[in-house]
Each structure stands twice: as structure tokens, then as C-alpha cells.
C-alpha atoms as a PDB file:
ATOM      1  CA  UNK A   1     108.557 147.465  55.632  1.00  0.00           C
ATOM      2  CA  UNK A   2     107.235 144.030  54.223  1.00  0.00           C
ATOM      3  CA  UNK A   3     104.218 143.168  56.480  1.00  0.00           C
ATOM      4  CA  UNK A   4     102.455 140.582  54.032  1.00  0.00           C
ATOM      5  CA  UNK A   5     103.477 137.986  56.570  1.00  0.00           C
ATOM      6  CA  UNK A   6     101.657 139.261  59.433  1.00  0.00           C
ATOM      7  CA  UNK A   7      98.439 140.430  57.158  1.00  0.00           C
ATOM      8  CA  UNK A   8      98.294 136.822  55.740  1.00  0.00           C
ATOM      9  CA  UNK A   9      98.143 135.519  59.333  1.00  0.00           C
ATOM     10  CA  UNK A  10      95.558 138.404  60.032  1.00  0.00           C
ATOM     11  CA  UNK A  11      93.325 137.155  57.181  1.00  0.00           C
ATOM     12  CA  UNK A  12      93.534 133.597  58.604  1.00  0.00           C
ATOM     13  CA  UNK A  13      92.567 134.770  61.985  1.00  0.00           C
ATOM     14  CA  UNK A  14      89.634 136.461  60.504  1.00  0.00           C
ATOM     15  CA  UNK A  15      88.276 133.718  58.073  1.00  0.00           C
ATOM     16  CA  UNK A  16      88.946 130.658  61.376  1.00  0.00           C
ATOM     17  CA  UNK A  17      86.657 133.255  63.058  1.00  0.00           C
ATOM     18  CA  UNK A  18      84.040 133.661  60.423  1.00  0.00           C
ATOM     19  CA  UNK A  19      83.844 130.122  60.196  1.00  0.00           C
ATOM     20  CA  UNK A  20      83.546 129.521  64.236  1.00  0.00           C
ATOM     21  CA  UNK A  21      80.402 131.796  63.715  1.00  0.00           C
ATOM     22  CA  UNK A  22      78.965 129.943  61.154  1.00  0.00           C
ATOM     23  CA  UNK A  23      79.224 126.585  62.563  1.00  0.00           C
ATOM     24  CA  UNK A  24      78.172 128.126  65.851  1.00  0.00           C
ATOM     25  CA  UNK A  25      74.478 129.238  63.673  1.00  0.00           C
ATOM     26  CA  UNK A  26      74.592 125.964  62.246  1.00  0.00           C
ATOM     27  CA  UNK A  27      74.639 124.190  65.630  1.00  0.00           C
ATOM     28  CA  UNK A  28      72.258 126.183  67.435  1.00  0.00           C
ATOM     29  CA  UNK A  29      69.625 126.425  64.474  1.00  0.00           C
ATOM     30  CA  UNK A  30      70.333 122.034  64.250  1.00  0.00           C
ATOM     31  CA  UNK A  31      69.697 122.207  68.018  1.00  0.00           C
ATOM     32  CA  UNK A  32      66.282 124.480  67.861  1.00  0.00           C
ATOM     33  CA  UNK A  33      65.017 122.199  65.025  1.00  0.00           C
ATOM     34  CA  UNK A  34      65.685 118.776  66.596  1.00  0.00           C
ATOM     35  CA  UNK A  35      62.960 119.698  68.739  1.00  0.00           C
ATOM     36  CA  UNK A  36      60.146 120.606  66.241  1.00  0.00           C
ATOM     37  CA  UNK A  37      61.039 117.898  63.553  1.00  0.00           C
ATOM     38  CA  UNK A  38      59.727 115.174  64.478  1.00  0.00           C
ATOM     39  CA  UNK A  39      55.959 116.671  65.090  1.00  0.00           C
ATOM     40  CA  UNK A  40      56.880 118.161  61.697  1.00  0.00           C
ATOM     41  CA  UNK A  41      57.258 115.497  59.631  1.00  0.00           C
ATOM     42  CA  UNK A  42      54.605 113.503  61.419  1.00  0.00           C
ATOM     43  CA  UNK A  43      52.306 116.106  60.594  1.00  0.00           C
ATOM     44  CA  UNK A  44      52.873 116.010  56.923  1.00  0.00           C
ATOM     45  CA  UNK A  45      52.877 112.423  56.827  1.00  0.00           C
ATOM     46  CA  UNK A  46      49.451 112.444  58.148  1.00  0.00           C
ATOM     47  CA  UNK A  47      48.888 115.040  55.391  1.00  0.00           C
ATOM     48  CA  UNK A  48      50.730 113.001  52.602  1.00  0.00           C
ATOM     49  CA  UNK A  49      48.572 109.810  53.568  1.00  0.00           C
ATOM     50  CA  UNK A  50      45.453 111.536  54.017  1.00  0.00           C
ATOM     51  CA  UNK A  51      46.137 112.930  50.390  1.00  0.00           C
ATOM     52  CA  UNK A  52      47.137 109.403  48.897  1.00  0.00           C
ATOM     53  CA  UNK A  53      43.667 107.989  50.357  1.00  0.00           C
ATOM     54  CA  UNK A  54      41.550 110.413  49.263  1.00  0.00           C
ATOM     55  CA  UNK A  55      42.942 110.283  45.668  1.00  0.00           C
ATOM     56  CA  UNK A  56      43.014 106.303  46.254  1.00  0.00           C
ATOM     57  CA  UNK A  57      38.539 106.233  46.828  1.00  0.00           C
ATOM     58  CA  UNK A  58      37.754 108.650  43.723  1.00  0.00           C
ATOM     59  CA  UNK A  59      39.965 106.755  41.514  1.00  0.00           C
ATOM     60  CA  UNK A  60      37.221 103.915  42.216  1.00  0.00           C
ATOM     61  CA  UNK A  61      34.781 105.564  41.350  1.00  0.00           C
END
């Protein structure tokens, strides 16, 4: 009996679904995220700028 046929069809089956999880994860963990970025980054701009000023007034000194 030759089944390579229907095993290579199997193993395309199987790697289509692997990859429908993945991009499924992908999606939902982009979707969760949207949400928190933007306070995020705001946050460590605030950080990055309060950094850059204080290093700005002791160069002056």
C-alpha cells in the first residue's frame, strides 16, 4: 500500500493548523496590548525626559 499521498496531505493539514494557532496568539496578545501601549510608552517617555533633564542641569554645573 503506498499511502505517502494521503500522509503528505495529513502533514499539511497539521502545519495550516499549527499556524491558525499561532496567528490566533498573535492576534489576541496584539489585541490585549493595544490597550496598555499607549499609557506604556507615555510613561517611559515621561521617564526618558525626566532622565534627559536631570542629566541636562548637572552638566551646568
Amino acid at each position: 500500500m503506498k499511502l505517502t499521498g494521503k500522509r503528505k496531505g495529513q502533514n499539511t493539514v497539521e502545519y495550516l493548523l499549527m499556524l491558525t494557532v499561532v496567528v490566533a496568539v498573535v492576534l489576541a496578545a496584539g489585541w490585549g496590548l493595544k490597550q496598555y501601549m499607549p499609557n506604556i510608552l507615555s510613561t517611559v517617555e515621561g521617564l526618558i525626559t525626566g532622565a534627559a533633564g536631570t542629566i541636562g542641569s548637572n552638566a551646568n554645573k
